[in-house]
PDB file of N, CA and C in Angstrom:
ATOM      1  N   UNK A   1     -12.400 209.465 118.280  1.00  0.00           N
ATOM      2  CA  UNK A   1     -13.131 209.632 117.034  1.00  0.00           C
ATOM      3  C   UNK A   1     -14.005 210.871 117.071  1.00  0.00           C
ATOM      4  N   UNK A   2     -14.980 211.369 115.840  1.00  0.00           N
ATOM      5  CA  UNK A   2     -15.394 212.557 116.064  1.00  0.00           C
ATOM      6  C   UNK A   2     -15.444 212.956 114.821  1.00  0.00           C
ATOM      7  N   UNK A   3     -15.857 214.341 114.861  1.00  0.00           N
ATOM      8  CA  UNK A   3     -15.613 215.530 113.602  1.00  0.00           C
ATOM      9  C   UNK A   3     -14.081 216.075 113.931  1.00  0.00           C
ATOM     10  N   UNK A   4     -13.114 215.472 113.347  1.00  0.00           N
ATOM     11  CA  UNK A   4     -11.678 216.352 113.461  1.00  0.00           C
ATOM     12  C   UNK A   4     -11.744 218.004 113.662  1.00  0.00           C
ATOM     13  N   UNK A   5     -12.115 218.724 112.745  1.00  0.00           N
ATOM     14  CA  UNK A   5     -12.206 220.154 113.130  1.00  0.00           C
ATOM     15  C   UNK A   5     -12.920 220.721 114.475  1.00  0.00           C
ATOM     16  N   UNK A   6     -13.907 220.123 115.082  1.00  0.00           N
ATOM     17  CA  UNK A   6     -14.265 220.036 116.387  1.00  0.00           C
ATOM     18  C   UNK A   6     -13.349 219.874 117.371  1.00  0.00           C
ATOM     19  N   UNK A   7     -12.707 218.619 116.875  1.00  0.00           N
ATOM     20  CA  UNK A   7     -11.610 218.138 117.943  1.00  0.00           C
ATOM     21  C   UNK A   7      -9.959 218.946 118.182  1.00  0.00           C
ATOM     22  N   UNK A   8     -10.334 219.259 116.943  1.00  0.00           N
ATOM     23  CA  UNK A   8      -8.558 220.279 117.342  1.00  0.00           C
ATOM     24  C   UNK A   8      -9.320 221.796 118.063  1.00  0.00           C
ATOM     25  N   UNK A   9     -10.612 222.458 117.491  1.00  0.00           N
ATOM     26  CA  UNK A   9     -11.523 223.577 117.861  1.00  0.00           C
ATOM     27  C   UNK A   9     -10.841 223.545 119.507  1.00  0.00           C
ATOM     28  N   UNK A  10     -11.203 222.004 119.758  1.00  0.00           N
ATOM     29  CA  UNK A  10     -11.504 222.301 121.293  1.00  0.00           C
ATOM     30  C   UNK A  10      -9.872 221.924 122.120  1.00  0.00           C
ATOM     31  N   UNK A  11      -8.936 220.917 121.161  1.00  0.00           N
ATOM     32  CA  UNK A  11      -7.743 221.075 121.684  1.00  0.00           C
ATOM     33  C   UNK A  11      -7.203 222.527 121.893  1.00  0.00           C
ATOM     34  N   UNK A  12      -7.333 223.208 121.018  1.00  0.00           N
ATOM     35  CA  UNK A  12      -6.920 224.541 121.035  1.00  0.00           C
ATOM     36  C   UNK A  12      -7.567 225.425 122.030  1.00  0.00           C
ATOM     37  N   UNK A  13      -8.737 225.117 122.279  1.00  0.00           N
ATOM     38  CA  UNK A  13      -9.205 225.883 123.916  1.00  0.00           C
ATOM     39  C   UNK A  13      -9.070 225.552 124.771  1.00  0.00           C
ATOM     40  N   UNK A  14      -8.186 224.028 124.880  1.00  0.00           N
ATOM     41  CA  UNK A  14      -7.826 223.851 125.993  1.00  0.00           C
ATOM     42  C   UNK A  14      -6.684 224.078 126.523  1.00  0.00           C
ATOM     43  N   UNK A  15      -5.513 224.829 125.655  1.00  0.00           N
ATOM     44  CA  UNK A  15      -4.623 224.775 125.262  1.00  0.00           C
ATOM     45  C   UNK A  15      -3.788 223.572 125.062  1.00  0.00           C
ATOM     46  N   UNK A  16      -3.902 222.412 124.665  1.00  0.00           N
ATOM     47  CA  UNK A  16      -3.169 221.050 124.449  1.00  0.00           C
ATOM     48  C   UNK A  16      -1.877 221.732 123.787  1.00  0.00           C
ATOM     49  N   UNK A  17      -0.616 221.177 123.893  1.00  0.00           N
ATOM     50  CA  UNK A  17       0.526 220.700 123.337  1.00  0.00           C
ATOM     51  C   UNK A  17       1.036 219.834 123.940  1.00  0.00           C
ATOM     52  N   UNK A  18       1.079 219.174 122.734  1.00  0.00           N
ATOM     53  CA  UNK A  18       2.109 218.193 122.875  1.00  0.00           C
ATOM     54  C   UNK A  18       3.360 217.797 123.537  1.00  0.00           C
ATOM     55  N   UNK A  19       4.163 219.302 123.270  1.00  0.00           N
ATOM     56  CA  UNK A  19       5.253 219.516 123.649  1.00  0.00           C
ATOM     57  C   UNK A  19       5.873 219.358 125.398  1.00  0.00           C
ATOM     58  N   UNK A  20       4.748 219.598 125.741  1.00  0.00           N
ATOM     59  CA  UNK A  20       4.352 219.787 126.997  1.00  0.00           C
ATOM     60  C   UNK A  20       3.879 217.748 127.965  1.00  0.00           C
ATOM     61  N   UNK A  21       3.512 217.070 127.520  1.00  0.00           N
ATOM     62  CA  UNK A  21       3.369 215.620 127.522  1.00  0.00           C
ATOM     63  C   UNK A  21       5.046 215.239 128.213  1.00  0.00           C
ATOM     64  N   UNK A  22       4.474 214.298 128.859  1.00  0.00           N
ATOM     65  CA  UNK A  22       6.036 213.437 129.688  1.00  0.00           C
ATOM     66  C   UNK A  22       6.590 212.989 128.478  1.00  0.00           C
ATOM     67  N   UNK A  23       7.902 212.131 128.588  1.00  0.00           N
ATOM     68  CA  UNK A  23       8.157 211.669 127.048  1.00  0.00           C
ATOM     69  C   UNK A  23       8.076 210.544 126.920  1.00  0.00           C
ATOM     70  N   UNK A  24       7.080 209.804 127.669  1.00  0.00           N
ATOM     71  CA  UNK A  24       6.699 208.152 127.826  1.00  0.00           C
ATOM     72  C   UNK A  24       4.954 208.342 128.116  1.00  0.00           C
ATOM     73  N   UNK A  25       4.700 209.667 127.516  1.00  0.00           N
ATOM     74  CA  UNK A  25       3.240 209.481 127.583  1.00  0.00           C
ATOM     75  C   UNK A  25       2.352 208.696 126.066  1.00  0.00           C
ATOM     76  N   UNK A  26       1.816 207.655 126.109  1.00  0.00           N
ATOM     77  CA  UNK A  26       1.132 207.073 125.264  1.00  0.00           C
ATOM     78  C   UNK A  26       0.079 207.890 124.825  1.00  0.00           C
ATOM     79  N   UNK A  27       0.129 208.407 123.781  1.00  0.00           N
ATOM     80  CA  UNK A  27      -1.024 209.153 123.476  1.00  0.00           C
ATOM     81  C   UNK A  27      -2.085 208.372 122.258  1.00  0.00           C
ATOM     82  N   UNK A  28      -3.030 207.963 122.290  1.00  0.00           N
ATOM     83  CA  UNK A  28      -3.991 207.082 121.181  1.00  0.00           C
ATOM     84  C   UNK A  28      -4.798 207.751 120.362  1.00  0.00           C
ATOM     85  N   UNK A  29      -4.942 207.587 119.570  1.00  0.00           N
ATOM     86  CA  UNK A  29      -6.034 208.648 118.239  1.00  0.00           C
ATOM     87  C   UNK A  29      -6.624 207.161 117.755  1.00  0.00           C
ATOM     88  N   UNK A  30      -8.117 207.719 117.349  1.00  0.00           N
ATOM     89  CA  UNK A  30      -8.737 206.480 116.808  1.00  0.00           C
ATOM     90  C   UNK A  30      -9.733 207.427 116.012  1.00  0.00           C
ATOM     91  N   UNK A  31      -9.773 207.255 114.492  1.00  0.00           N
ATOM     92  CA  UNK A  31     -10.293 207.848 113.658  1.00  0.00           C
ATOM     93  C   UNK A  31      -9.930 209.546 113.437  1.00  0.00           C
ATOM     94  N   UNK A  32     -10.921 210.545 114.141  1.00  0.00           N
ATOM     95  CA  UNK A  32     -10.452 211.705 113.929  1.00  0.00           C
ATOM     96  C   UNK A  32      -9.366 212.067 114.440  1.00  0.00           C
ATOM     97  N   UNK A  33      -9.626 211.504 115.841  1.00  0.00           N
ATOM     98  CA  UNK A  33      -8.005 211.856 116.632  1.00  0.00           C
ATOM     99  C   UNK A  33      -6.754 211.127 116.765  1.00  0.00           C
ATOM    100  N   UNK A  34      -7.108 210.162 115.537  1.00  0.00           N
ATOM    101  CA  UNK A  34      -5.528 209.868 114.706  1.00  0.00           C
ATOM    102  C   UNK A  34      -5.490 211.027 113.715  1.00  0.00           C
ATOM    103  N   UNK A  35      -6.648 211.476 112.384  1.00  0.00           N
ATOM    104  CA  UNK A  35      -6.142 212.060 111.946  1.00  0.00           C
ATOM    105  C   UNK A  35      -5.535 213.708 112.805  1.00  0.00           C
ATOM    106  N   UNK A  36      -6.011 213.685 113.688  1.00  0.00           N
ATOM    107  CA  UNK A  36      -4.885 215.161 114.263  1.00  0.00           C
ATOM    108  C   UNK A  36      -3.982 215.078 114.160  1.00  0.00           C
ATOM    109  N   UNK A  37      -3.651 214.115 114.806  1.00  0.00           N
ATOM    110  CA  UNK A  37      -2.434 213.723 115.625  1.00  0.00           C
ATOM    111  C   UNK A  37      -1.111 213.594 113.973  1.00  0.00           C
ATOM    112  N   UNK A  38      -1.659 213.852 113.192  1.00  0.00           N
ATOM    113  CA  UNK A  38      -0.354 214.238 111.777  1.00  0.00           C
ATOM    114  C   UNK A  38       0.010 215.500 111.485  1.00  0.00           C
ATOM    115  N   UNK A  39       0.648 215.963 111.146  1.00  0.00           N
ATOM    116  CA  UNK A  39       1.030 217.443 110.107  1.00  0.00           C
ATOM    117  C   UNK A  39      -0.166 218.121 109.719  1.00  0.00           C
ATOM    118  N   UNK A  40      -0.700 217.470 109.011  1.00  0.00           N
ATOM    119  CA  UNK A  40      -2.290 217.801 108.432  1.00  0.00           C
ATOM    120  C   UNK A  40      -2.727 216.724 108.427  1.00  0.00           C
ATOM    121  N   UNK A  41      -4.478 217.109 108.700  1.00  0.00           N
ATOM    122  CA  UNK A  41      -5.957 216.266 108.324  1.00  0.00           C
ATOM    123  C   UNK A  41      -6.679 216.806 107.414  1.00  0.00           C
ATOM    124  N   UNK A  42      -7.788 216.307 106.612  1.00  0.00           N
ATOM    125  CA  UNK A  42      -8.581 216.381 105.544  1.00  0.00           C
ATOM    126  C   UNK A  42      -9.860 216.274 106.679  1.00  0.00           C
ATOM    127  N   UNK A  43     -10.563 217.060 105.982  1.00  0.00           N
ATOM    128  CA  UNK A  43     -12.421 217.190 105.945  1.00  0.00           C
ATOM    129  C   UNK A  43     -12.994 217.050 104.835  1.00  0.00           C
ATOM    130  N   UNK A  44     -13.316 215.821 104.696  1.00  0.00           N
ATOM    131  CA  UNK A  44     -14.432 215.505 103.125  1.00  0.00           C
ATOM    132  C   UNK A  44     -15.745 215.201 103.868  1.00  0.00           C
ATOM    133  N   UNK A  45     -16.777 216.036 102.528  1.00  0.00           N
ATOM    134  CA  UNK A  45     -18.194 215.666 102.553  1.00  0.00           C
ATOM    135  C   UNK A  45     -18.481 214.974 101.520  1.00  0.00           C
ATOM    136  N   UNK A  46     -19.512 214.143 101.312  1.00  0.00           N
ATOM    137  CA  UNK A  46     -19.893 213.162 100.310  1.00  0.00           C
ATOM    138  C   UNK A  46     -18.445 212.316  99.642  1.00  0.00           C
ATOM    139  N   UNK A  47     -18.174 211.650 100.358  1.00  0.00           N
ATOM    140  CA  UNK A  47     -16.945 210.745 100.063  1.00  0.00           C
ATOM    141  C   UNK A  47     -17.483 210.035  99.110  1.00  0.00           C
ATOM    142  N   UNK A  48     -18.903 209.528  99.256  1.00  0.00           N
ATOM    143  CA  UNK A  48     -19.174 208.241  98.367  1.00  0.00           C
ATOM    144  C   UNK A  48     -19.276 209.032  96.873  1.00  0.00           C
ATOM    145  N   UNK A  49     -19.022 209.991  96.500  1.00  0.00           N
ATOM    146  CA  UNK A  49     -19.473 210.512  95.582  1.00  0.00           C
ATOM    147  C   UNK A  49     -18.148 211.240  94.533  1.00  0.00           C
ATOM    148  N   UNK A  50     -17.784 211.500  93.520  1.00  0.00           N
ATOM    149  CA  UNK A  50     -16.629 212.141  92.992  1.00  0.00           C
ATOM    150  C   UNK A  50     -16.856 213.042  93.228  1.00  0.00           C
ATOM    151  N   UNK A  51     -17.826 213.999  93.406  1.00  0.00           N
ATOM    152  CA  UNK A  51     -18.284 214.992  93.718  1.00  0.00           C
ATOM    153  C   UNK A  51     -18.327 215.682  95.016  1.00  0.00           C
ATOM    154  N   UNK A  52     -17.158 215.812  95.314  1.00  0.00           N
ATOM    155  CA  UNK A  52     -17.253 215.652  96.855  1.00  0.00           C
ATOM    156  C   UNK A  52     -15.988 217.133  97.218  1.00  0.00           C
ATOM    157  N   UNK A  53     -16.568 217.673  98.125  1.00  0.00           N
ATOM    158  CA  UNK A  53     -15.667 218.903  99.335  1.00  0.00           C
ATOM    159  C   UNK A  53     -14.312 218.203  99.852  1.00  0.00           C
ATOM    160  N   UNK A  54     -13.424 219.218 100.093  1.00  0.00           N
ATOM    161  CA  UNK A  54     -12.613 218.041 100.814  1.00  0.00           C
ATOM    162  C   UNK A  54     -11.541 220.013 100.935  1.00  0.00           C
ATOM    163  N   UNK A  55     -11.587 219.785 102.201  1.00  0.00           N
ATOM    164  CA  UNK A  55     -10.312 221.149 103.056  1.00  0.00           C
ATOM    165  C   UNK A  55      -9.430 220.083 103.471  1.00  0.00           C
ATOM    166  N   UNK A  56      -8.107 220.970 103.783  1.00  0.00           N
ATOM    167  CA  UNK A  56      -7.030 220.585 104.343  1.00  0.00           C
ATOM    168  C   UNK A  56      -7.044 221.322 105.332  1.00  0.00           C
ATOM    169  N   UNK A  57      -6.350 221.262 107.161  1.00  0.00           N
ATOM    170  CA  UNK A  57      -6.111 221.653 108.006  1.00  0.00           C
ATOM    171  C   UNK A  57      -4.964 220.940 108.909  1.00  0.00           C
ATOM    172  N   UNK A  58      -3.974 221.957 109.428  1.00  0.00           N
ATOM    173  CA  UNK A  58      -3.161 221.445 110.119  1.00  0.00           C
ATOM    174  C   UNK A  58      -3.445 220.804 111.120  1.00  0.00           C
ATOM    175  N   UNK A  59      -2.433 219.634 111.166  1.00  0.00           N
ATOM    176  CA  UNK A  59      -2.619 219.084 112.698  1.00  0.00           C
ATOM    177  C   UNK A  59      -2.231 219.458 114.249  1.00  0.00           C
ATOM    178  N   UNK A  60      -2.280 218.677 114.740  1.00  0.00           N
ATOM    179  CA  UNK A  60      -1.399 218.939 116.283  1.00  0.00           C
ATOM    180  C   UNK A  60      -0.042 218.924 116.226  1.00  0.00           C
ATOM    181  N   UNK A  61       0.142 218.133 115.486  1.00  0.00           N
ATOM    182  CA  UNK A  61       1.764 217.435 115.508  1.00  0.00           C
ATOM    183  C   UNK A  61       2.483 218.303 114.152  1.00  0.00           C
ATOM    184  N   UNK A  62       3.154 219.186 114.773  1.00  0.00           N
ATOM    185  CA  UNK A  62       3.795 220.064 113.090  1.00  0.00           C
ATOM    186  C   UNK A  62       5.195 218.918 113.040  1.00  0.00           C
ATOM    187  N   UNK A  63       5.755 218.230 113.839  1.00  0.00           N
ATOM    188  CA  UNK A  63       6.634 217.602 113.097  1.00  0.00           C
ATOM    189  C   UNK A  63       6.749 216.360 112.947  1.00  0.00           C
ATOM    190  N   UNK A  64       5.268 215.957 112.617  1.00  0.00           N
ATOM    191  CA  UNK A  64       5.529 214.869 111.913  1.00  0.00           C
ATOM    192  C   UNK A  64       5.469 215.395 110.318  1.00  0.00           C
ATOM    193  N   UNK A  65       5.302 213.969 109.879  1.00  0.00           N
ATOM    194  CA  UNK A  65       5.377 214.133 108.291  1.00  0.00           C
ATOM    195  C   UNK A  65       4.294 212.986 108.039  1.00  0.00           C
ATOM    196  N   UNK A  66       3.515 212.702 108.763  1.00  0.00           N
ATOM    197  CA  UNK A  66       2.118 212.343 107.889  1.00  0.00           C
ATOM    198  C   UNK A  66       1.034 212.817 107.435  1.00  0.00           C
ATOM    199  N   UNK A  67       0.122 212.330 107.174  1.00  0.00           N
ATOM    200  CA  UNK A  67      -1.271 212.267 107.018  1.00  0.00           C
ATOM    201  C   UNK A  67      -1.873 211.265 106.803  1.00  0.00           C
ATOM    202  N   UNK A  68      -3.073 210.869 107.880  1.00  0.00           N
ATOM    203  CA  UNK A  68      -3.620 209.745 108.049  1.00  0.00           C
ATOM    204  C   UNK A  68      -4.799 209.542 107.230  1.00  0.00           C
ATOM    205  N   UNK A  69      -4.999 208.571 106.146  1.00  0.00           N
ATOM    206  CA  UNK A  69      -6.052 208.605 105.590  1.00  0.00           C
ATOM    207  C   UNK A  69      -6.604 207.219 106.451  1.00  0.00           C
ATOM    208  N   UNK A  70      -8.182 207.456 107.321  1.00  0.00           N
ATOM    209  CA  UNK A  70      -8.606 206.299 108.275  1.00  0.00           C
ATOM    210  C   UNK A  70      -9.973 206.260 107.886  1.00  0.00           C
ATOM    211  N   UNK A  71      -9.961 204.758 108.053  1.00  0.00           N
ATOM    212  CA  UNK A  71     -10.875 203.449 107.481  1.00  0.00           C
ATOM    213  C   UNK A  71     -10.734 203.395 105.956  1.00  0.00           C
ATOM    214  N   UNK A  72      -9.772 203.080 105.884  1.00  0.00           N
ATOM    215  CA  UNK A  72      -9.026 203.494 104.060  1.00  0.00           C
ATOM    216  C   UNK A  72      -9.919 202.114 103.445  1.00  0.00           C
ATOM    217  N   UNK A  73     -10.046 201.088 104.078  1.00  0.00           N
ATOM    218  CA  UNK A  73     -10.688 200.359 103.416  1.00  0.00           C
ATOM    219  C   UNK A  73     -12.291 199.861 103.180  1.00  0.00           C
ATOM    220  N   UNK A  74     -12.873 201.109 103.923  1.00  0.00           N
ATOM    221  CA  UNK A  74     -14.596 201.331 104.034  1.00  0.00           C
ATOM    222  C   UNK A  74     -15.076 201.963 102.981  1.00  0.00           C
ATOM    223  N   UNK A  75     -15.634 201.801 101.916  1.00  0.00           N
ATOM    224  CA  UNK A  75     -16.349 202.587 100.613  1.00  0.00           C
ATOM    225  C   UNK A  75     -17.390 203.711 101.940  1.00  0.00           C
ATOM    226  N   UNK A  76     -17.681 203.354 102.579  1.00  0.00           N
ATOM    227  CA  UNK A  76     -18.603 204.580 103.414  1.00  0.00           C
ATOM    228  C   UNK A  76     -18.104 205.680 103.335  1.00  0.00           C
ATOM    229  N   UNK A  77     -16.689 205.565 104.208  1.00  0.00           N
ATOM    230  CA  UNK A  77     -16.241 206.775 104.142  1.00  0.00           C
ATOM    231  C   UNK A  77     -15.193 207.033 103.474  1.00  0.00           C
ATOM    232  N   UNK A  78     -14.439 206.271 102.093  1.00  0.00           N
ATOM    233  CA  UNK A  78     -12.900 206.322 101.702  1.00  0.00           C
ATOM    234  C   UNK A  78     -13.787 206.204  99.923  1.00  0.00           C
ATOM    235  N   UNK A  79     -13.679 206.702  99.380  1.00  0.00           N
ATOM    236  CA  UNK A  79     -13.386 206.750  97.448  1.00  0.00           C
ATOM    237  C   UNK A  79     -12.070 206.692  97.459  1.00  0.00           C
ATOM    238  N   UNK A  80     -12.041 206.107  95.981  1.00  0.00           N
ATOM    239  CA  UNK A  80     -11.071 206.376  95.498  1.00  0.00           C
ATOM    240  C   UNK A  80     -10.363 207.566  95.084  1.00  0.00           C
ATOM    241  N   UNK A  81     -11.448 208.624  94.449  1.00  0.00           N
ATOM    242  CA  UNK A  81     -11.407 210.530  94.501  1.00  0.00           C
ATOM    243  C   UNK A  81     -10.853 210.659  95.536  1.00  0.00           C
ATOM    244  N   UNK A  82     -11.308 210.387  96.521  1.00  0.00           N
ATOM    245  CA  UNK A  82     -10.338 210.983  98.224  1.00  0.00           C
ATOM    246  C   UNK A  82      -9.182 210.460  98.419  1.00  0.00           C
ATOM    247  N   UNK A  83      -8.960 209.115  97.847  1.00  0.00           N
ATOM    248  CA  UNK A  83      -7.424 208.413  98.235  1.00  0.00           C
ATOM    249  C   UNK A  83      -6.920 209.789  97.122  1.00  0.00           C
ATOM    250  N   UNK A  84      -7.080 209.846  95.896  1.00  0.00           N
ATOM    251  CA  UNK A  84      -6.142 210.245  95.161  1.00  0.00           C
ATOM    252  C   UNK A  84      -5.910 211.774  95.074  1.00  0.00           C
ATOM    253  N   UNK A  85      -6.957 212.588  96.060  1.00  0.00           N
ATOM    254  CA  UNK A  85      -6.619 213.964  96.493  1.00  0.00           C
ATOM    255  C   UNK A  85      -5.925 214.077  97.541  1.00  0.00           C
ATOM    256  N   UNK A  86      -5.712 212.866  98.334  1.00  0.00           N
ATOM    257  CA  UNK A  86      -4.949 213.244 100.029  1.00  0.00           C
ATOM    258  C   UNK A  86      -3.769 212.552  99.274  1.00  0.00           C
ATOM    259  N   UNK A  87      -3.546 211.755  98.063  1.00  0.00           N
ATOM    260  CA  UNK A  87      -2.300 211.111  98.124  1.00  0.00           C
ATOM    261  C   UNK A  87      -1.387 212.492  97.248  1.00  0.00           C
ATOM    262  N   UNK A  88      -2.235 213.047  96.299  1.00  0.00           N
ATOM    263  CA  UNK A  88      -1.571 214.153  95.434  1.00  0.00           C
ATOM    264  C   UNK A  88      -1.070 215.882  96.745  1.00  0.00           C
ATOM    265  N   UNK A  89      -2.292 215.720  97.751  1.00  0.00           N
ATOM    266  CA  UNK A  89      -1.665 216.458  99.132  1.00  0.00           C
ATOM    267  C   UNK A  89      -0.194 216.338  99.512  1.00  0.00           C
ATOM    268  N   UNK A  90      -0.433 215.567 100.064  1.00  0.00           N
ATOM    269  CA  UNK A  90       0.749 214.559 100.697  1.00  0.00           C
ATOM    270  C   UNK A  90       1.965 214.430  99.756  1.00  0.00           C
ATOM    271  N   UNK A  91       1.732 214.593  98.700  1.00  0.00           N
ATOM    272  CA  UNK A  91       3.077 214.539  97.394  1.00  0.00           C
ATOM    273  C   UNK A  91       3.662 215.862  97.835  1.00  0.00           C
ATOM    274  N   UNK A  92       2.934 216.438  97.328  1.00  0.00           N
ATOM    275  CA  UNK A  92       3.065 218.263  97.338  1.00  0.00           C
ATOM    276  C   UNK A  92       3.526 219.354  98.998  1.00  0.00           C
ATOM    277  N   UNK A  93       3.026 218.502  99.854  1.00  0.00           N
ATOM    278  CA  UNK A  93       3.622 218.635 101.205  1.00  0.00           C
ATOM    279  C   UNK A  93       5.008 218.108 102.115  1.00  0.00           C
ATOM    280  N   UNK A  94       5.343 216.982 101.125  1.00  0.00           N
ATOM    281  CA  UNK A  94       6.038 216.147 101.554  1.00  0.00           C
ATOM    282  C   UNK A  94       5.841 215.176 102.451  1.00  0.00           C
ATOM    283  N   UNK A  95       4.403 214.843 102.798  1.00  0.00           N
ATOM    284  CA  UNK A  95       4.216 213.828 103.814  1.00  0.00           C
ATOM    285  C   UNK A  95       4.007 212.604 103.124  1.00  0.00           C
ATOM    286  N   UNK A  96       4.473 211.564 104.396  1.00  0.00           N
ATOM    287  CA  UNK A  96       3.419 210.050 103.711  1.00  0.00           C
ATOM    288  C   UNK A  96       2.234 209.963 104.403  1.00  0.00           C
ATOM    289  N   UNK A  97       1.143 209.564 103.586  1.00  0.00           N
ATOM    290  CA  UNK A  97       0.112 209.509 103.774  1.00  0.00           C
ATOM    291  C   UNK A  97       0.269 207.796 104.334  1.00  0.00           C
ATOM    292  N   UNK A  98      -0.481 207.703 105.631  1.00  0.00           N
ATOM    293  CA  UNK A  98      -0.726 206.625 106.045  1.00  0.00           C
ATOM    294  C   UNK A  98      -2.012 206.088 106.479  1.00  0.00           C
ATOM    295  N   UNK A  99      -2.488 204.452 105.357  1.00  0.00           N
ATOM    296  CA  UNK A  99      -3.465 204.119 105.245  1.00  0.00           C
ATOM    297  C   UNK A  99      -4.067 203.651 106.536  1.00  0.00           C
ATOM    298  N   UNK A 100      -4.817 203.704 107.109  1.00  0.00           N
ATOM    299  CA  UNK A 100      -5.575 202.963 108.422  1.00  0.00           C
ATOM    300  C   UNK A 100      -7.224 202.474 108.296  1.00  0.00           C
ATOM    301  N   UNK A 101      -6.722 200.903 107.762  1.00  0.00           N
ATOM    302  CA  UNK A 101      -8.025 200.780 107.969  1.00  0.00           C
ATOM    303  C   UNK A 101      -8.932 200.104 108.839  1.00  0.00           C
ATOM    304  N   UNK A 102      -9.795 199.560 109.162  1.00  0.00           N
ATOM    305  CA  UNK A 102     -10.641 199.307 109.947  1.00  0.00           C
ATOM    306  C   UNK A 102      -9.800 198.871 111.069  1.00  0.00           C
ATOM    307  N   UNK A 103      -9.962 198.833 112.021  1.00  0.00           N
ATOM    308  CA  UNK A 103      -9.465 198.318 113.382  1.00  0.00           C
ATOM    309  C   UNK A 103      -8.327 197.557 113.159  1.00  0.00           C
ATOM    310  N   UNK A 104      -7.268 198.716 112.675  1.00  0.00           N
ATOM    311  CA  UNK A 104      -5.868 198.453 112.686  1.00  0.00           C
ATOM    312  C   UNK A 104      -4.953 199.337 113.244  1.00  0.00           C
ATOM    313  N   UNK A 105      -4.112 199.286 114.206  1.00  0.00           N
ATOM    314  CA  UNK A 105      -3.505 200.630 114.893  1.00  0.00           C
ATOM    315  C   UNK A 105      -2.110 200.395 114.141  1.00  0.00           C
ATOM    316  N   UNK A 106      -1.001 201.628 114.360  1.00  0.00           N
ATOM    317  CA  UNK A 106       0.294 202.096 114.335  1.00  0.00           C
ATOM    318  C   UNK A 106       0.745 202.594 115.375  1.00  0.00           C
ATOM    319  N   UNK A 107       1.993 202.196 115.570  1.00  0.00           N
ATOM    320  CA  UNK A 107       2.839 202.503 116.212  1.00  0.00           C
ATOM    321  C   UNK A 107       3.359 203.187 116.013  1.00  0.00           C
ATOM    322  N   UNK A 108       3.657 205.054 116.521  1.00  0.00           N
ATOM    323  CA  UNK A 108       4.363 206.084 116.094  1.00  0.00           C
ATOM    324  C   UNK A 108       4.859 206.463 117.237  1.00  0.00           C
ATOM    325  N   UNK A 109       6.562 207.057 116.975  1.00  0.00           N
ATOM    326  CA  UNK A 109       7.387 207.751 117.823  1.00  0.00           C
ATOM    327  C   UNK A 109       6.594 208.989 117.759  1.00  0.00           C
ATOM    328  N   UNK A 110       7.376 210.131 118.608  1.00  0.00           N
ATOM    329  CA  UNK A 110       6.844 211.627 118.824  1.00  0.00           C
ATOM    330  C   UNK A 110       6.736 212.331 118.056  1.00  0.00           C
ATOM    331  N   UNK A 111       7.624 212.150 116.693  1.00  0.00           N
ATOM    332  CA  UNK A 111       7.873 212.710 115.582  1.00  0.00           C
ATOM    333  C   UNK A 111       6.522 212.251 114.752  1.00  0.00           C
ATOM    334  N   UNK A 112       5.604 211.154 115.303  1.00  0.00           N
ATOM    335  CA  UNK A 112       4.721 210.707 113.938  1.00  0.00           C
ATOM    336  C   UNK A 112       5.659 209.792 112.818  1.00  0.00           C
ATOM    337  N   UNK A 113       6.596 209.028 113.497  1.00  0.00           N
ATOM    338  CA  UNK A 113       7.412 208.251 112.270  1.00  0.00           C
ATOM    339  C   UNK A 113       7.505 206.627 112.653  1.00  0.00           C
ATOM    340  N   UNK A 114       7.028 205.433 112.185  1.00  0.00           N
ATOM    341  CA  UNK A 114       6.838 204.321 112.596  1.00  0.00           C
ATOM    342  C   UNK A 114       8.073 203.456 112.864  1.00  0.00           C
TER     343      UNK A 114
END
């Protein structure tokens, strides 16, 4: 978990790829570092608000085809404004956006596909 843009900041200085991982390595993301771990992640400020920032940035994983929208079911951090800008993303990118909410995991192959 974390500030996502922090967390890829520093994957990238460490040089992380993926590609590079055994192919029975379990890798876990929980909040921000699920959302990496897709095609693209979102950065929103003031979620609770319609009024709200929101960037797109690539993920770790260029071949998957998600995007994780996580704790989809917390008003803290999920509006409805944000479901319906990451879901109109995700149209336009071709990904599925996948909901995660509170202390619920997925199961994804290497590709990011369940």
């Amino acid at each position: 978990g974390g500030e996502q843009v922090k967390l890829t900041t520093a994957l990238d200085n460490l040089k992380f790829d993926l590609s590079k991982l055994k192919s029975d390595t379990l890798l876990i993301g929980d909040s921000a570092g699920a959302m990496v771990l897709g095609a693209w992640f979102y950065d929103a400020d003031f979620v609770d608000n319609s009024d709200f920032k929101i960037e797109f940035h690539q993920g770790i994983n260029p071949n998957s085809k998600n995007i994780f929208l996580v704790h989809s079911n917390n008003p803290r951090y999920v509006s409805p404004a944000l479901i319906k800008l990451v879901e109109e993303f995700a149209a336009k990118k071709d990904l599925a956006m996948i909901s995660l909410p509170e202390n619920q995991e997925y199961i994804l192959d290497v590709n990011g596909v369940t």
